[in-house]
Protein backbone atom coordinates (compact mmCIF):
# COMPACT_ATOMS: atom_id res chain seq x y z
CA UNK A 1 184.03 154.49 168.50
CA UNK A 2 181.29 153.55 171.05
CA UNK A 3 177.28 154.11 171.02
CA UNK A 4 175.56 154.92 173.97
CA UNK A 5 172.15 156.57 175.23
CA UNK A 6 171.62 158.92 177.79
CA UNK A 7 168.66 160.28 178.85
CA UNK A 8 168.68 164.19 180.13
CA UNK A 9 166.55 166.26 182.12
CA UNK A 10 166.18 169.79 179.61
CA UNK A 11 164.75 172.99 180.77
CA UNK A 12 163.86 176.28 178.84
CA UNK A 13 160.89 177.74 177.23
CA UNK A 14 159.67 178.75 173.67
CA UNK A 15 162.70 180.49 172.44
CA UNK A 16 162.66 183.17 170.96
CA UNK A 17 165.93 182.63 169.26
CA UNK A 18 168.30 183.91 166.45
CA UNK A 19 169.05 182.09 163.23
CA UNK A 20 165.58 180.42 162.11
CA UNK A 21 164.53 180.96 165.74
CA UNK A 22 161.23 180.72 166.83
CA UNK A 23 160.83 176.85 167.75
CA UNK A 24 159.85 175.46 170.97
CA UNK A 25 162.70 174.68 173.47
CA UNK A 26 160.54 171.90 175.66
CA UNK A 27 160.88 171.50 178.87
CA UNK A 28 160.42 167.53 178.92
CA UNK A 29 162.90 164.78 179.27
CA UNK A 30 165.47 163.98 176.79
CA UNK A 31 167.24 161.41 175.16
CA UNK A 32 171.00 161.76 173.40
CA UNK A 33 171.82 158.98 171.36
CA UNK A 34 175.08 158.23 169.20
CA UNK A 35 178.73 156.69 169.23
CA UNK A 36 181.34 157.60 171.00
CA UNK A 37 181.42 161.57 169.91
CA UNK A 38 177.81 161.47 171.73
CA UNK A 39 179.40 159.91 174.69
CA UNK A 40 181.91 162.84 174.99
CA UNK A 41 179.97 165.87 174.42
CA UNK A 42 177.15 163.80 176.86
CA UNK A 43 178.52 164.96 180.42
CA UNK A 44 178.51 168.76 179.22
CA UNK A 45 175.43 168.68 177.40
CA UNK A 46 173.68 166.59 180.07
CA UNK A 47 174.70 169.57 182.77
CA UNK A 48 173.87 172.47 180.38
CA UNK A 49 170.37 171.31 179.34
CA UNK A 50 169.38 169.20 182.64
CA UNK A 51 171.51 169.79 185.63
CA UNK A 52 172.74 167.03 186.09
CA UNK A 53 169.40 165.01 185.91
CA UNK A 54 170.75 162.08 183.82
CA UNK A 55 168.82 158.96 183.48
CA UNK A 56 170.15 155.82 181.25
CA UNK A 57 169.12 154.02 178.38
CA UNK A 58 171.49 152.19 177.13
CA UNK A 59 175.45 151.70 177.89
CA UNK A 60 177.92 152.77 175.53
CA UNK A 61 178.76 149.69 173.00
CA UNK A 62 181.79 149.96 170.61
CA UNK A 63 181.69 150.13 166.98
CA UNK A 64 178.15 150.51 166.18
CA UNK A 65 176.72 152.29 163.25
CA UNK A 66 173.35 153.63 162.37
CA UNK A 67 172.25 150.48 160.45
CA UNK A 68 172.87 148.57 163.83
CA UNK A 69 170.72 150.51 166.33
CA UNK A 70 168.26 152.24 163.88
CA UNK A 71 165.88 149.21 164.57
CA UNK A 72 166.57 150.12 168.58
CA UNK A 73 165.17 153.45 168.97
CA UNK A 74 161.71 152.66 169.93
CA UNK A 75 163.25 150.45 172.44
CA UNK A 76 165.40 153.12 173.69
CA UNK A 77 162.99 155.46 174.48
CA UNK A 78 160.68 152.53 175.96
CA UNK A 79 163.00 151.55 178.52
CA UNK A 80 163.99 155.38 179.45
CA UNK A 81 163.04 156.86 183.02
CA UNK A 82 161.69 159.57 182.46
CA UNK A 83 160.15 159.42 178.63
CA UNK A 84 162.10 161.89 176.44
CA UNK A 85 160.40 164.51 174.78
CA UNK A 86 163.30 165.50 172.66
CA UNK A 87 166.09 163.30 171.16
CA UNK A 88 169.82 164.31 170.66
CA UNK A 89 171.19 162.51 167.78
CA UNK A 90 174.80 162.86 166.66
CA UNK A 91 175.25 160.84 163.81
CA UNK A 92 179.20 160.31 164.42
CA UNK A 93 182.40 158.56 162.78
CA UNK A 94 181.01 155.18 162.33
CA UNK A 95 178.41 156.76 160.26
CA UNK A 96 180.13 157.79 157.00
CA UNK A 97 179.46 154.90 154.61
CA UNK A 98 176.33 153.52 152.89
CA UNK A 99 174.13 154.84 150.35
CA UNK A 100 171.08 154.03 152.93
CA UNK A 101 172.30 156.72 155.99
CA UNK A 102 169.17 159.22 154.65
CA UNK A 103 166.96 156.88 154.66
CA UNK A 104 167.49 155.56 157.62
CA UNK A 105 167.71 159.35 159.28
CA UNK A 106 164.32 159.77 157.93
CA UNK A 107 163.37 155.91 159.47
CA UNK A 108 164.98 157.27 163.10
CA UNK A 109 162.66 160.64 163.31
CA UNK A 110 159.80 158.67 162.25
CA UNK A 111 160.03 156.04 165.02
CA UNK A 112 161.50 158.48 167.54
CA UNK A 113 158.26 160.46 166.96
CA UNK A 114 155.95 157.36 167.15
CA UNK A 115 157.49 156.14 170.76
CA UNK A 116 156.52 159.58 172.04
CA UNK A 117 159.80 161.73 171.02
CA UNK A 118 158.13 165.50 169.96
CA UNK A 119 161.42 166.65 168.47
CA UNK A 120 164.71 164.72 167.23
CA UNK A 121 167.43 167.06 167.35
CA UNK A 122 170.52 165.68 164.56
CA UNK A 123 173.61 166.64 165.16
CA UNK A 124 176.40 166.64 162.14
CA UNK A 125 179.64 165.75 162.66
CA UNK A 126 182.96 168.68 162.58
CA UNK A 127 185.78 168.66 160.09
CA UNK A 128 188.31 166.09 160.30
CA UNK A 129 190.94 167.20 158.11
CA UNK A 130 194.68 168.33 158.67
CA UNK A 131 194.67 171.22 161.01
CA UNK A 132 197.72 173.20 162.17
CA UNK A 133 195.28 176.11 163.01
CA UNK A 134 192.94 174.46 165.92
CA UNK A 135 193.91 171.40 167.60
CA UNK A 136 197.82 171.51 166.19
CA UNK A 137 199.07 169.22 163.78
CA UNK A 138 197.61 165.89 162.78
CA UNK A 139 198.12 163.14 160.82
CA UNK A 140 196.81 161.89 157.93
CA UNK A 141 193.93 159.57 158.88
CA UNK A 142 191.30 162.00 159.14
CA UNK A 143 191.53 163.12 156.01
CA UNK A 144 190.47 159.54 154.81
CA UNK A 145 187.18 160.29 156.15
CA UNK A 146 186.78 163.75 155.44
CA UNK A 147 184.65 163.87 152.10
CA UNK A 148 182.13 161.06 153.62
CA UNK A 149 181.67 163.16 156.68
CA UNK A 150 180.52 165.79 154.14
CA UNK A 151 178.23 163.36 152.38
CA UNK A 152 176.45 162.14 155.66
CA UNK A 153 176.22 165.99 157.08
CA UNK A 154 174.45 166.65 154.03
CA UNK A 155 172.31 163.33 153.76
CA UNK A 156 170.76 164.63 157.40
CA UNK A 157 170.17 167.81 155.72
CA UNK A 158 168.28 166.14 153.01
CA UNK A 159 165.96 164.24 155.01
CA UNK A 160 164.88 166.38 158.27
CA UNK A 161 162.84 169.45 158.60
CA UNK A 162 165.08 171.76 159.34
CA UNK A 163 166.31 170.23 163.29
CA UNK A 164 169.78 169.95 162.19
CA UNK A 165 172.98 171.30 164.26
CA UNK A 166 175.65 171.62 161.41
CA UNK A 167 178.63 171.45 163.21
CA UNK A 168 180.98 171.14 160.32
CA UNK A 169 179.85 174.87 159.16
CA UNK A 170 179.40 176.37 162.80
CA UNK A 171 182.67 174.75 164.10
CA UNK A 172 184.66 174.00 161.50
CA UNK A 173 187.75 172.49 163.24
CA UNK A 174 187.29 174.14 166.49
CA UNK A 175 186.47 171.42 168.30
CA UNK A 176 189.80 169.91 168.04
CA UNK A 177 191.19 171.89 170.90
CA UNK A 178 194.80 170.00 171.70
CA UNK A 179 194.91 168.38 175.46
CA UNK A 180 195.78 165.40 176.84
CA UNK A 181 192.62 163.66 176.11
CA UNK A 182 192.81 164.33 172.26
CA UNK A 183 193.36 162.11 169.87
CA UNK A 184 193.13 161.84 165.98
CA UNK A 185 189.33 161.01 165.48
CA UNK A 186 188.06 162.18 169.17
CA UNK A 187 188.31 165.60 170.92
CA UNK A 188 189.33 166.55 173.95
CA UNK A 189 187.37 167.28 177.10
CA UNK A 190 187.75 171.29 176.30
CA UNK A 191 186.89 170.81 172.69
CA UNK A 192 183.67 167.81 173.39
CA UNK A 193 182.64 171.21 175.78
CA UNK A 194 182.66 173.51 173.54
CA UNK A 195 180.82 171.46 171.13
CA UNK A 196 178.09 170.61 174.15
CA UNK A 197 177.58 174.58 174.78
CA UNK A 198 177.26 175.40 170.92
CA UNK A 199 174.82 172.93 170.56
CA UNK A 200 172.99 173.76 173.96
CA UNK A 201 172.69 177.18 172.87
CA UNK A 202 171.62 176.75 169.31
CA UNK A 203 168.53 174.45 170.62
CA UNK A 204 167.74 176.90 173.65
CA UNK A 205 167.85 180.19 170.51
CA UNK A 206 164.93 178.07 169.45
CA UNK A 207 166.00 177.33 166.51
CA UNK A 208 164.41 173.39 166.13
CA UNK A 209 161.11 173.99 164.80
């Protein structure tokens, strides 16, 4: 599973929203950062929220974790043309061990925030179990992850103000939508876009306050 950082052009205004609703949608640059889940849903998101206005921050790199780049972020947003205003954070597969993940969630916002960031936007991750419903049938291996993937959804939760996509209830296992670019721990192109437009439109309902 790679990391990588992208940095998006958004538009929108204050949204008026559904859900919580009510937060500001800004207008600003933006940042998405996360393994290689981030790196998929990245192309659709980037188009939906900045047409195609991408600028980098960082390449993708294989394997990382939270713990690993956590110290990074400042430096991410730093060496980003334009400076973000908002950060996309999908805190993905690599990401499902170690007691310290809310901490450091609450340790990324904060220094986010303090290199200029106005909102971080956190992203959970989908279900990863067996389906024969959505995505056919899988093997085993996802299940292996399945109950930490609940445990890190809900240590974001825990330790942000409410800016938290929760895929896992709004998608359940949609997002593993069978094509030839599928595989057991990574969507598809058609499911990575679906996930981009659910969370596009979930920020641009205004719903990060």
């Amino acid at each position: 599973v790679g990391f990588g950082v992208e940095c998006v052009l958004p538009s929108g205004e204050v949204g008026t929203g559904n859900g919580q609703g009510g937060g500001e949608v800004l207008s600003g640059a933006g940042i998405l950062i996360g393994d290689s889940l981030m790196v998929g849903v990245k192309p659709h998101l980037s188009s939906l929220l900045g047409a195609g206005k991408v600028a980098s921050g960082s390449d993708a790199k294989g394997g990382t974790t939270i713990q690993q780049w956590a110290p990074k972020v400042k430096d991410m947003v730093t060496n980003s043309t334009p400076k973000p205003e908002v950060a996309f954070v999908i805190l993905g597969t690599n990401n499902i061990t170690g007691s310290d993940v809310g901490a450091l969630v609450k340790s990324v916002s904060t220094d986010l925030k303090s290199a200029g960031v106005k909102q971080v936007v956190w992203v959970g991750t989908p279900h990863f179990t067996k389906s024969t419903k959505e995505g056919g049938s899988r093997s085993a291996y996802p299940n292996i992850i399945e109950s930490n993937t609940q445990s890190t959804n809900a240590a974001i939760k825990a330790n942000v103000n409410g800016c938290f996509y929760d895929t896992y209830t709004a998608l359940g296992y949609k997002v593993w939508i069978n094509d030839s670019k599928y595989n057991e721990i990574h969507p598809g192109s058609a499911g990575y876009k679906l996930w981009a437009q659910a969370i596009n439109d979930w920020y641009k309902a205004g719903n990060c306050k």
